[in-house]
PDB file of N, CA and C in Angstrom:
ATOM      1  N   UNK A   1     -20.964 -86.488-129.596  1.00  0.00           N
ATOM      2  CA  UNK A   1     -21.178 -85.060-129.574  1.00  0.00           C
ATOM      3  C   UNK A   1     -20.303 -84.467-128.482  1.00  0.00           C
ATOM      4  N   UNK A   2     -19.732 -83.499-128.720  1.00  0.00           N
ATOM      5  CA  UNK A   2     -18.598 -82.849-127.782  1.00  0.00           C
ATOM      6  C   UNK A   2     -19.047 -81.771-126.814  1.00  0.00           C
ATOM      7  N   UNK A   3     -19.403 -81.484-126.052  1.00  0.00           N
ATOM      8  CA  UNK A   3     -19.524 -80.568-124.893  1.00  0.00           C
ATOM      9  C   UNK A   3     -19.490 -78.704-125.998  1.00  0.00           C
ATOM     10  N   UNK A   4     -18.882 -78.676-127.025  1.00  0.00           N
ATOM     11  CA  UNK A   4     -18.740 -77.250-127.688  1.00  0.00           C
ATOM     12  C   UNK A   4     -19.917 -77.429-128.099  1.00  0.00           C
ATOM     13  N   UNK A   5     -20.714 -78.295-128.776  1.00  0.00           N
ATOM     14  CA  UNK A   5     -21.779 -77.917-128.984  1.00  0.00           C
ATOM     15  C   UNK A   5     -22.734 -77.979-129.034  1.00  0.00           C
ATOM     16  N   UNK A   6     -23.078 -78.396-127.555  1.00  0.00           N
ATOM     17  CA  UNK A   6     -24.030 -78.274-126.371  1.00  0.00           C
ATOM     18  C   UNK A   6     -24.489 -77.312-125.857  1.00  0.00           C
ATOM     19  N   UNK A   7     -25.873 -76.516-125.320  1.00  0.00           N
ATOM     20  CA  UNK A   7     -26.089 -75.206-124.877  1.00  0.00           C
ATOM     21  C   UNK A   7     -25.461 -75.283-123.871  1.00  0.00           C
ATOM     22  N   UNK A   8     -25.163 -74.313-123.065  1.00  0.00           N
ATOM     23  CA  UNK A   8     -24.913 -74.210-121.362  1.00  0.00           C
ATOM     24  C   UNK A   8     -25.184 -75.212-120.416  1.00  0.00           C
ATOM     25  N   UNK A   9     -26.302 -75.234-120.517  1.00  0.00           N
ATOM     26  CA  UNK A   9     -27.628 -75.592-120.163  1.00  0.00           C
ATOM     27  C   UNK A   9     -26.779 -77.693-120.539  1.00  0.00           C
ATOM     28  N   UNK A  10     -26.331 -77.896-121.339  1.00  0.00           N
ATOM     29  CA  UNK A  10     -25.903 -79.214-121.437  1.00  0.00           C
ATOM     30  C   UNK A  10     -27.077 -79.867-122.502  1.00  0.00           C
ATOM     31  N   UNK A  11     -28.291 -78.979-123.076  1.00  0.00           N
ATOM     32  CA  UNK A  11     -28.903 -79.558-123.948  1.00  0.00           C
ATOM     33  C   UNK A  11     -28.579 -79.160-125.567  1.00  0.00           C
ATOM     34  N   UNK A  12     -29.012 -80.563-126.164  1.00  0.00           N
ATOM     35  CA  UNK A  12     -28.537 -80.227-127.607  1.00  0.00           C
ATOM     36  C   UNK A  12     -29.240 -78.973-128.480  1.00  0.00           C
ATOM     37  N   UNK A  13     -30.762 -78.502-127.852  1.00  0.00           N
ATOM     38  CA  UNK A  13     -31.392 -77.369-128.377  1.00  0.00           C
ATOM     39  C   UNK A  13     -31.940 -77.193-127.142  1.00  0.00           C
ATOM     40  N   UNK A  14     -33.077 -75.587-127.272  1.00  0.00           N
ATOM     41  CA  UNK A  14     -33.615 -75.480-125.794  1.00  0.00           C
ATOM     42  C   UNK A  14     -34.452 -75.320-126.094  1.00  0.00           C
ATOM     43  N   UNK A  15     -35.202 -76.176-126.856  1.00  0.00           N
ATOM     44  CA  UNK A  15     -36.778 -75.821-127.144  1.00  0.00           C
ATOM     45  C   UNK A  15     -37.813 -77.006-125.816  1.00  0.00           C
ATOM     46  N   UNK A  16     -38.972 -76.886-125.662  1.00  0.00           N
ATOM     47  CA  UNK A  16     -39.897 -77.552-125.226  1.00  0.00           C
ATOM     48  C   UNK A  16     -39.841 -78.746-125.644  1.00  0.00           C
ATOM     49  N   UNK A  17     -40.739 -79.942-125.330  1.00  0.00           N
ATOM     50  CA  UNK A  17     -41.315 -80.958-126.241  1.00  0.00           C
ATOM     51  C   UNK A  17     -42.488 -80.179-127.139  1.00  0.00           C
ATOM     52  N   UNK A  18     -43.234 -79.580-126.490  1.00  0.00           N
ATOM     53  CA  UNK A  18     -44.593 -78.783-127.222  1.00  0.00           C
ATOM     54  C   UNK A  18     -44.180 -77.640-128.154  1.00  0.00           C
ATOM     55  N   UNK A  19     -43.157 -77.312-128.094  1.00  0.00           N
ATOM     56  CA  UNK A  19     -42.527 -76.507-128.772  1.00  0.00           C
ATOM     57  C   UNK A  19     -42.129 -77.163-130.250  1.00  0.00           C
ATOM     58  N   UNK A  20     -41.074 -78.190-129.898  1.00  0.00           N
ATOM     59  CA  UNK A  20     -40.520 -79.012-131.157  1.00  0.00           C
ATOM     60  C   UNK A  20     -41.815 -79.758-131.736  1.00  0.00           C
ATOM     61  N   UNK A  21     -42.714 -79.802-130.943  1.00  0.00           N
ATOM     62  CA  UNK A  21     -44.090 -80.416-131.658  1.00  0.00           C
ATOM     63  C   UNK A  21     -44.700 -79.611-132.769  1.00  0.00           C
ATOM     64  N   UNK A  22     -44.796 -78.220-131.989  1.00  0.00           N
ATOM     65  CA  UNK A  22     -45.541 -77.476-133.229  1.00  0.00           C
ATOM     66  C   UNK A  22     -44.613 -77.056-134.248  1.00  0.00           C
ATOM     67  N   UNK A  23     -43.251 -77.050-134.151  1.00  0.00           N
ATOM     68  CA  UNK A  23     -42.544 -76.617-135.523  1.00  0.00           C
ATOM     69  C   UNK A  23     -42.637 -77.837-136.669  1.00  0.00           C
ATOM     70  N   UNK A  24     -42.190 -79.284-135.742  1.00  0.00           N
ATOM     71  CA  UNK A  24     -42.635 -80.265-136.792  1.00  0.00           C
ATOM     72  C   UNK A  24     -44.205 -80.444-137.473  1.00  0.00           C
ATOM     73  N   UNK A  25     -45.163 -79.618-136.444  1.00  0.00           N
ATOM     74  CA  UNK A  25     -46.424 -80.077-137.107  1.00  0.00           C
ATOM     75  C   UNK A  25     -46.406 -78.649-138.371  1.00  0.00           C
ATOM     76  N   UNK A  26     -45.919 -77.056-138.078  1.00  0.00           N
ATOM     77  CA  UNK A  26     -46.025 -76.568-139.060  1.00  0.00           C
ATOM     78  C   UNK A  26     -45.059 -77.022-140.153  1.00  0.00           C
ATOM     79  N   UNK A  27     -43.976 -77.180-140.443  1.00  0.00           N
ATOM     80  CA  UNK A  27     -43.407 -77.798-141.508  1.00  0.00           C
ATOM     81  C   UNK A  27     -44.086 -79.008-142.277  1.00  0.00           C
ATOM     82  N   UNK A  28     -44.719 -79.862-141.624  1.00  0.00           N
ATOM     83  CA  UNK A  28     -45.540 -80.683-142.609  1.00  0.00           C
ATOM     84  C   UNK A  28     -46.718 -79.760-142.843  1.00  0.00           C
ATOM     85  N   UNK A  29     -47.710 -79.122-142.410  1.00  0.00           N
ATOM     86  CA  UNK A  29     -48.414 -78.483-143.085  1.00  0.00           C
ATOM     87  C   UNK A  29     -48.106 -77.236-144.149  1.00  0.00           C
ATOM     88  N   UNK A  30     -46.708 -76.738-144.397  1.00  0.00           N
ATOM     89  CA  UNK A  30     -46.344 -76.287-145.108  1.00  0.00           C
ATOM     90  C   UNK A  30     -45.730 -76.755-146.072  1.00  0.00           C
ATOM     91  N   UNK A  31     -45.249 -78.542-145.964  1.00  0.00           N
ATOM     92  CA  UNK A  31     -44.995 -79.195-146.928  1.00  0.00           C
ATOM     93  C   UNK A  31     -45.999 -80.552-147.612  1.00  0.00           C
ATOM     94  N   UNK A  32     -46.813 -79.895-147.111  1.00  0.00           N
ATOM     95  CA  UNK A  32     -48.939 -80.308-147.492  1.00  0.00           C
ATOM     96  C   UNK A  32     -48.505 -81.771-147.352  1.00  0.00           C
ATOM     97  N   UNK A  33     -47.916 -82.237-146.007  1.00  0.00           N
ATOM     98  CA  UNK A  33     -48.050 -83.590-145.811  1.00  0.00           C
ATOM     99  C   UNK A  33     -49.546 -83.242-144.882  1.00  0.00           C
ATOM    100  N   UNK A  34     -50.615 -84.876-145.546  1.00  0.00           N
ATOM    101  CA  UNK A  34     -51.803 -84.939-145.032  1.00  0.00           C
ATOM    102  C   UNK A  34     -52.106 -85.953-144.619  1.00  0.00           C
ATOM    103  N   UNK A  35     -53.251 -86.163-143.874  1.00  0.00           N
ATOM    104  CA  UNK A  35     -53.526 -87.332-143.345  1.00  0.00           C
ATOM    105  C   UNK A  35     -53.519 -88.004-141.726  1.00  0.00           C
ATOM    106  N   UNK A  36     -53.330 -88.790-141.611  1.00  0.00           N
ATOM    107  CA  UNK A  36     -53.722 -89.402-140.206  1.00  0.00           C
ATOM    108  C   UNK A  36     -51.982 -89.561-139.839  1.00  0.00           C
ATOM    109  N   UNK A  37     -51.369 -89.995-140.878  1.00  0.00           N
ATOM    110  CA  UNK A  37     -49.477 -89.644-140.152  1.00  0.00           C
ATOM    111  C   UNK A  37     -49.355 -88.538-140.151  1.00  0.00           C
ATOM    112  N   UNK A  38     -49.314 -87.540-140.547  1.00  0.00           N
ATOM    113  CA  UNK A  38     -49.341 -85.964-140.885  1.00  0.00           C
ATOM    114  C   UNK A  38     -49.206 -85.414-139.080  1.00  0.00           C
ATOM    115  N   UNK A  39     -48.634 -86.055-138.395  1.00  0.00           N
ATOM    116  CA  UNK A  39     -47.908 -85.798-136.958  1.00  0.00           C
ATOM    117  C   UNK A  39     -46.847 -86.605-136.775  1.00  0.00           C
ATOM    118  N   UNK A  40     -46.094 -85.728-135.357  1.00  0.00           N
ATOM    119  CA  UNK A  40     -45.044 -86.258-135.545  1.00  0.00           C
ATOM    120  C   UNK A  40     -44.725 -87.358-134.967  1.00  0.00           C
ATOM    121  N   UNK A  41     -45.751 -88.278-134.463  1.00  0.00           N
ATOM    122  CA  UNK A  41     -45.536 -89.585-133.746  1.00  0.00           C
ATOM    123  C   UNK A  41     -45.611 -90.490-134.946  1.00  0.00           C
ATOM    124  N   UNK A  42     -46.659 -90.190-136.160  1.00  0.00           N
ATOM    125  CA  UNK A  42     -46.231 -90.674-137.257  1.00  0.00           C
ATOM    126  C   UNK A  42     -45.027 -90.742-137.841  1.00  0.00           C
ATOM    127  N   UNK A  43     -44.457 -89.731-138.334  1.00  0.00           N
ATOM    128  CA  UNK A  43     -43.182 -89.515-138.498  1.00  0.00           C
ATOM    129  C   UNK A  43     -42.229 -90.538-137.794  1.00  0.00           C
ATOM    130  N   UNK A  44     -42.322 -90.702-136.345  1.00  0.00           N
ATOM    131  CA  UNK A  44     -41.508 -91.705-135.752  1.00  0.00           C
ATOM    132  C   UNK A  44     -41.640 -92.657-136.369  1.00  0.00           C
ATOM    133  N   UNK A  45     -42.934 -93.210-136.311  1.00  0.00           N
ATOM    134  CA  UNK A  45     -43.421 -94.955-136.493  1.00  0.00           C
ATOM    135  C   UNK A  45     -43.060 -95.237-137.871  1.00  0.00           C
ATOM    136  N   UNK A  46     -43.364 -94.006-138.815  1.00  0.00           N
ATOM    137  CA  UNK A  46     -42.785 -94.435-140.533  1.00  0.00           C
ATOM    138  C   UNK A  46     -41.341 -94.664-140.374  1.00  0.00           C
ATOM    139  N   UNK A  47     -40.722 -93.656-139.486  1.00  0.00           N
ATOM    140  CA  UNK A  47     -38.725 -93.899-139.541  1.00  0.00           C
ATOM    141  C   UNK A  47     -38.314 -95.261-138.881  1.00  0.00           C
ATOM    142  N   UNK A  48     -39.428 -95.875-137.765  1.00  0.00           N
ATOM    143  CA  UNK A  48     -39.028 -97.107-137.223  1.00  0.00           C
ATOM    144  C   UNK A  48     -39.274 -98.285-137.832  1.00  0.00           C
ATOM    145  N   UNK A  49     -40.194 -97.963-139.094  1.00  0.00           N
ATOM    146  CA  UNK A  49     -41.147 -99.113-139.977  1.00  0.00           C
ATOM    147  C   UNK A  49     -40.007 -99.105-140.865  1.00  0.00           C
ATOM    148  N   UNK A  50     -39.516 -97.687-141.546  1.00  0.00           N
ATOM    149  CA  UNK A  50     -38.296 -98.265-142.649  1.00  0.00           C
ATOM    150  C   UNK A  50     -37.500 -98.370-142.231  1.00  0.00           C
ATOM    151  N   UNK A  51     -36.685 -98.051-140.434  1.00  0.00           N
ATOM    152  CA  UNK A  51     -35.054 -98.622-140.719  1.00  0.00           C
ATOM    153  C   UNK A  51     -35.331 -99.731-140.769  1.00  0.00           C
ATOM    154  N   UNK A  52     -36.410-100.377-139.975  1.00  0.00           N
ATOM    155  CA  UNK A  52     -35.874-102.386-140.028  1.00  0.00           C
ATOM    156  C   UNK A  52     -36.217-102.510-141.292  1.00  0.00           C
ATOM    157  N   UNK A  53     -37.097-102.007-141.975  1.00  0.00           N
ATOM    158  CA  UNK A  53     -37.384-102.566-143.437  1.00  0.00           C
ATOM    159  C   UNK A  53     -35.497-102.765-144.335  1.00  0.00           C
ATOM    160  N   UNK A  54     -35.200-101.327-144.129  1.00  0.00           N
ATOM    161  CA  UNK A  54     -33.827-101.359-144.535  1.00  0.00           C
ATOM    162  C   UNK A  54     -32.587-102.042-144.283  1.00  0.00           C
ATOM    163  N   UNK A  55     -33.195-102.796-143.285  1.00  0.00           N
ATOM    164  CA  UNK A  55     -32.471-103.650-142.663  1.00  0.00           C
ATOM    165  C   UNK A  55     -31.038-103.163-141.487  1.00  0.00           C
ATOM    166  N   UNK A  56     -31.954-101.910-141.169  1.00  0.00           N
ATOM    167  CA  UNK A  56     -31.217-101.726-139.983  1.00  0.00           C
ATOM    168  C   UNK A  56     -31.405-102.745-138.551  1.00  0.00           C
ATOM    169  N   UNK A  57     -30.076-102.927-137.471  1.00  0.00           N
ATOM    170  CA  UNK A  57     -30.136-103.908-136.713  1.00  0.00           C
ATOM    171  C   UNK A  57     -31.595-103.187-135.759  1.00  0.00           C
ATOM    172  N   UNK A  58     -32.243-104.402-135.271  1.00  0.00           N
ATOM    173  CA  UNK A  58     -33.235-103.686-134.295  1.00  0.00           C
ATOM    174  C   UNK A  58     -32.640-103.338-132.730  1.00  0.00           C
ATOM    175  N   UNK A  59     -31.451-103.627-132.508  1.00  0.00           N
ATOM    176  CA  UNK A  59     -30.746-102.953-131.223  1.00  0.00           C
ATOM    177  C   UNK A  59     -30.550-101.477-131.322  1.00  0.00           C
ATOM    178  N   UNK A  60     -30.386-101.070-132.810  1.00  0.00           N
ATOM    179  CA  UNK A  60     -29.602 -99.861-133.029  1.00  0.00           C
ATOM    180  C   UNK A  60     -31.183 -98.862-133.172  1.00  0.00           C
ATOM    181  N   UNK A  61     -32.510 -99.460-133.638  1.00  0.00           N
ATOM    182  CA  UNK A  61     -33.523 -98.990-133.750  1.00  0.00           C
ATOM    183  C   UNK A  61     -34.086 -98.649-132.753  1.00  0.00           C
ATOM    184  N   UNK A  62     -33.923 -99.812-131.385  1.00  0.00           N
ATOM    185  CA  UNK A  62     -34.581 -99.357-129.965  1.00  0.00           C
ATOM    186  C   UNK A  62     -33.866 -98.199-129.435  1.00  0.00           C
ATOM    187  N   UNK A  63     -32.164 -98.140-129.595  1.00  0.00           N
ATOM    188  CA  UNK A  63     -31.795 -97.004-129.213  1.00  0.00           C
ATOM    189  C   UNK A  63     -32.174 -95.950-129.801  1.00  0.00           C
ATOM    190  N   UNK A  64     -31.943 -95.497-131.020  1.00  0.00           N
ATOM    191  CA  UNK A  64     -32.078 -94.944-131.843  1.00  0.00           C
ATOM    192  C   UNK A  64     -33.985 -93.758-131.008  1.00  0.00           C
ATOM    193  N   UNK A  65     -34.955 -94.965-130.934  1.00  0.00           N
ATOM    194  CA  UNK A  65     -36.308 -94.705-130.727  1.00  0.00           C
ATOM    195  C   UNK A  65     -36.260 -94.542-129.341  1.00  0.00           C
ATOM    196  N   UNK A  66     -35.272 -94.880-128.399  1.00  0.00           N
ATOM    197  CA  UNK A  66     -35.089 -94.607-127.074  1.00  0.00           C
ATOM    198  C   UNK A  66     -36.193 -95.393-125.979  1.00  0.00           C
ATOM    199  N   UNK A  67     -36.372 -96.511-126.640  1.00  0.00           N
ATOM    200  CA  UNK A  67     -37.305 -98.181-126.264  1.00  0.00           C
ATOM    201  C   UNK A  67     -36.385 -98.773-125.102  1.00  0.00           C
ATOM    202  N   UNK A  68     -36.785 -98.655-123.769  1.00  0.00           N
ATOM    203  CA  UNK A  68     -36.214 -99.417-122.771  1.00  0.00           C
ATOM    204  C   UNK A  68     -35.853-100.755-123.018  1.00  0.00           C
ATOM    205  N   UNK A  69     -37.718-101.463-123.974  1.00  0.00           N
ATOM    206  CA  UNK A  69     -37.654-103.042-123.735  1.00  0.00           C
ATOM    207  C   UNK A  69     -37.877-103.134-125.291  1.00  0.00           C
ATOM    208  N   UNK A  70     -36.728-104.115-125.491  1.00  0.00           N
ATOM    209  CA  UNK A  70     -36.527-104.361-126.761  1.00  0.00           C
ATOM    210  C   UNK A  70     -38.331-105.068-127.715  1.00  0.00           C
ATOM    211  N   UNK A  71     -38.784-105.215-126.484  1.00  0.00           N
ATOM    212  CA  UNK A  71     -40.365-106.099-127.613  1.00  0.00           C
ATOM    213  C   UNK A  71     -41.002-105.332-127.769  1.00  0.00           C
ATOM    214  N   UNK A  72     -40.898-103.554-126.824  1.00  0.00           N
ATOM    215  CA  UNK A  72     -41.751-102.355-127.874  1.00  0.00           C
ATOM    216  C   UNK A  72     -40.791-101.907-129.504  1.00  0.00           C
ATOM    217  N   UNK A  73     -39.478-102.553-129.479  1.00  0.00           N
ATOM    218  CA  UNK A  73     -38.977-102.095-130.664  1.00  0.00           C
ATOM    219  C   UNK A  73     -39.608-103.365-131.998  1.00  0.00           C
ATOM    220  N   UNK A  74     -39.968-104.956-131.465  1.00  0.00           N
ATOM    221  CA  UNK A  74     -39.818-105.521-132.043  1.00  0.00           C
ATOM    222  C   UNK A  74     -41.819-105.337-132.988  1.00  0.00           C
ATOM    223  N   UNK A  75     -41.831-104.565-132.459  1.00  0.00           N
ATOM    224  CA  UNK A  75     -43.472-104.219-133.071  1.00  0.00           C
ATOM    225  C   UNK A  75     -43.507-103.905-134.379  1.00  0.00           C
ATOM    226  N   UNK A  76     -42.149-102.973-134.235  1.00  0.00           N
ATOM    227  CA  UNK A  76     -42.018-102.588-135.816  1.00  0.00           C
ATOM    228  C   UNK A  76     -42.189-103.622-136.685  1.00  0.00           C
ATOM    229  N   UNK A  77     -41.153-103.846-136.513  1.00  0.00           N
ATOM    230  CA  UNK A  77     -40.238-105.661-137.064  1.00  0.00           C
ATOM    231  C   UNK A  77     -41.503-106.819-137.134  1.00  0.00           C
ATOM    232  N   UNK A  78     -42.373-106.785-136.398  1.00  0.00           N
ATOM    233  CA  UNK A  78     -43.200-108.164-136.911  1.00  0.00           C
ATOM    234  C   UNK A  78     -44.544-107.441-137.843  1.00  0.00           C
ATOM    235  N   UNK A  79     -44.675-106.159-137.754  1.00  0.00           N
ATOM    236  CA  UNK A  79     -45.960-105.565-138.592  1.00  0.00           C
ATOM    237  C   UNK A  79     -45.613-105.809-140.134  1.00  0.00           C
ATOM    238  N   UNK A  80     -46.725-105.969-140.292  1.00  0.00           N
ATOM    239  CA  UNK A  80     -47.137-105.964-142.005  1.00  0.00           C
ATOM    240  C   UNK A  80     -48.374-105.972-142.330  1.00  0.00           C
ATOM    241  N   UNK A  81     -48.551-105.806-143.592  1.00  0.00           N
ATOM    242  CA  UNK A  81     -49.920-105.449-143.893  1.00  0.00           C
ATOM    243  C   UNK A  81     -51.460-105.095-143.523  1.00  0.00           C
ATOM    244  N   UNK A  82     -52.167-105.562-143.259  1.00  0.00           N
ATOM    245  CA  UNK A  82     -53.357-104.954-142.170  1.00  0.00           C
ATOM    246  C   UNK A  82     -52.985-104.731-140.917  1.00  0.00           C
ATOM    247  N   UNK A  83     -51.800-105.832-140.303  1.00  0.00           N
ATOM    248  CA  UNK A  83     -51.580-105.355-139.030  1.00  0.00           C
ATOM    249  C   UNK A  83     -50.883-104.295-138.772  1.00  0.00           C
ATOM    250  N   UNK A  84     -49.953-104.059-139.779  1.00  0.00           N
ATOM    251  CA  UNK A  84     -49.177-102.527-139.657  1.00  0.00           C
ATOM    252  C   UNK A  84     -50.166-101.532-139.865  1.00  0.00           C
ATOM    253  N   UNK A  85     -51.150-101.420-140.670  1.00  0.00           N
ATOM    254  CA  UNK A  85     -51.982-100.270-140.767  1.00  0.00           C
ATOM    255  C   UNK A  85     -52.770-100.071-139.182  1.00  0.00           C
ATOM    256  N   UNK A  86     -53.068-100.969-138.309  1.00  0.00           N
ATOM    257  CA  UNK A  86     -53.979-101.173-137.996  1.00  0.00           C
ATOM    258  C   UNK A  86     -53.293-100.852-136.061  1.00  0.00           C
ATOM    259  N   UNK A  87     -51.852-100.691-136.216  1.00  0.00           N
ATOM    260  CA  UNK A  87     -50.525-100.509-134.948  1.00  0.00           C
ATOM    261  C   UNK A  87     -51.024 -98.784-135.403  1.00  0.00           C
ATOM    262  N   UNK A  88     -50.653 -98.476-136.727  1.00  0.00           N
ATOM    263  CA  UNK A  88     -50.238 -96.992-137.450  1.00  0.00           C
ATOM    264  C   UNK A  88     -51.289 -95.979-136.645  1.00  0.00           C
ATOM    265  N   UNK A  89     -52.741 -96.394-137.077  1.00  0.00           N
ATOM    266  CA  UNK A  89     -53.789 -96.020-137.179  1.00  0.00           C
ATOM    267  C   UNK A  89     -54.210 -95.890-135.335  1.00  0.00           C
ATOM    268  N   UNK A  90     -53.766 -96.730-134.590  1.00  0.00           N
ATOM    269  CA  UNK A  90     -53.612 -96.473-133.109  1.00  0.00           C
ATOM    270  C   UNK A  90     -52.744 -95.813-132.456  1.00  0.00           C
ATOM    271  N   UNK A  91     -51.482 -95.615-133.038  1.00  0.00           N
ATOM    272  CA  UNK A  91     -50.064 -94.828-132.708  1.00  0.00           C
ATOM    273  C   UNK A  91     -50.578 -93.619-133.350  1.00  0.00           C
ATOM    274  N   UNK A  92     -50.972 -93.226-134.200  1.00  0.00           N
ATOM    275  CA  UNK A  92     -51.156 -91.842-135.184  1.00  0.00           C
ATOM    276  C   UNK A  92     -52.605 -90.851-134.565  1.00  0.00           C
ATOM    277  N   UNK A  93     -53.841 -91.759-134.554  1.00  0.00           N
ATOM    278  CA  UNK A  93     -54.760 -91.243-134.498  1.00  0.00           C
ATOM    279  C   UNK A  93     -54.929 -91.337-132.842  1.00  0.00           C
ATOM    280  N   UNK A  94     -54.365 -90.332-132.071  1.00  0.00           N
ATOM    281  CA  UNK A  94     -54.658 -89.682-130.658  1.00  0.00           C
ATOM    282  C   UNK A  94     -55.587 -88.354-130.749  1.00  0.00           C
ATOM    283  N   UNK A  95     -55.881 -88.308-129.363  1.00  0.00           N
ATOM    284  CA  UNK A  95     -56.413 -86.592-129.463  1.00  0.00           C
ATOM    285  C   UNK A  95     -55.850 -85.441-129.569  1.00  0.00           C
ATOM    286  N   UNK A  96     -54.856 -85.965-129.676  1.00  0.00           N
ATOM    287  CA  UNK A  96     -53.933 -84.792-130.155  1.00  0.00           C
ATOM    288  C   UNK A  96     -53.703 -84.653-131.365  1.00  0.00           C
ATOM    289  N   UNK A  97     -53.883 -85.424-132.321  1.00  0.00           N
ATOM    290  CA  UNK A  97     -53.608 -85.772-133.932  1.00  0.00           C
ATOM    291  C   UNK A  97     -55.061 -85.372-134.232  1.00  0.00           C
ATOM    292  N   UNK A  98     -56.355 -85.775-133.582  1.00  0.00           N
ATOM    293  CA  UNK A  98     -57.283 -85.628-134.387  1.00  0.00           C
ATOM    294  C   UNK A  98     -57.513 -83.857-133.884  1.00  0.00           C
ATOM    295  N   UNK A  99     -56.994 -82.895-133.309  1.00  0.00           N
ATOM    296  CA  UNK A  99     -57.061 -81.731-133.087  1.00  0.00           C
ATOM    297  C   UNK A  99     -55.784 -81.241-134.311  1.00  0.00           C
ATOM    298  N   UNK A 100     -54.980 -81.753-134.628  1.00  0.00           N
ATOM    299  CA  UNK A 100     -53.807 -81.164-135.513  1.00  0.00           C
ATOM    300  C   UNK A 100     -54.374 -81.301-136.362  1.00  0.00           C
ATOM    301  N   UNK A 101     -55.242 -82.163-137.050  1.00  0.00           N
ATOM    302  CA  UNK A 101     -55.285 -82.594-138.268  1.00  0.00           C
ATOM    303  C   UNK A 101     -56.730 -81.908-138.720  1.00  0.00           C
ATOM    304  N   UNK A 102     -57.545 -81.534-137.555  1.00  0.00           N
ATOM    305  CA  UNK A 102     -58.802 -80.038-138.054  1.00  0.00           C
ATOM    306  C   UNK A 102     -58.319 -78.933-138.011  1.00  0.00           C
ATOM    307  N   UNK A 103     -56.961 -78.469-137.619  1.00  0.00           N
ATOM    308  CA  UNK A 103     -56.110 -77.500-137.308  1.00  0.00           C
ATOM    309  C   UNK A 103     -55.841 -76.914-138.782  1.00  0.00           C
ATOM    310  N   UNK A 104     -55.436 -77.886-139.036  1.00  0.00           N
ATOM    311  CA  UNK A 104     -54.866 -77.793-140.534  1.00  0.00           C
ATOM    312  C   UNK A 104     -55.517 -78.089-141.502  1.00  0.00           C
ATOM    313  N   UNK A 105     -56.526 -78.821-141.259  1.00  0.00           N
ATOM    314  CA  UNK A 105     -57.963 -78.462-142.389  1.00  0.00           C
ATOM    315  C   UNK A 105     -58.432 -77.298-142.619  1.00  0.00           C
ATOM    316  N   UNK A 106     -58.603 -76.720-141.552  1.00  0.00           N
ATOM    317  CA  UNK A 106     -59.297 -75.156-140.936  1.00  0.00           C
ATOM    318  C   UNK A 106     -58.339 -74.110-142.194  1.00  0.00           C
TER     319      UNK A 106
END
């Protein structure tokens, strides 16, 4: 990325974290994604569950996810079946997810 199109400021946008939170959480509720992923830490964990599925390298995934130590990237990579639901369901369902997700029931 080249310095032209960068804000002033040297950032790629100038929004908040809490900011970029609630636009991603209204766009899935306007695109009636539901459920316990239906946030955007979900969103991460599904994009980190299919690149390795896709067989992206897991070096390029820790960067990518911005993982200091490569054995929080390799979590992805060894989950499957009950145990992936069961990583999902602890990564997804915070107090912050279970407030988004009556938010958008409401």
């Amino acid at each position: 990325m080249t310095k032209e199109k960068l804000g002033d400021d040297g950032l790629f946008w100038s929004w908040s974290r809490m900011t970029a939170y609630r636009k991603v959480t209204n766009v899935m509720i306007k695109a009636r994604i539901s459920g316990p992923w239906a946030v955007p830490k979900g969103l991460r964990h599904g994009f980190g569950v299919r690149a390795i599925q896709s067989g992206v390298p897991l070096n390029l995934v820790q960067r990518w996810l911005g993982h200091a130590d490569m054995k929080t990237t390799a979590i992805y990579a060894n989950a499957s079946g009950a145990e992936e639901r069961e990583i999902a369901a602890r990564a997804w369902l915070t107090e912050d997810s279970r407030y988004e997700l009556k938010r958008a029931a409401a």
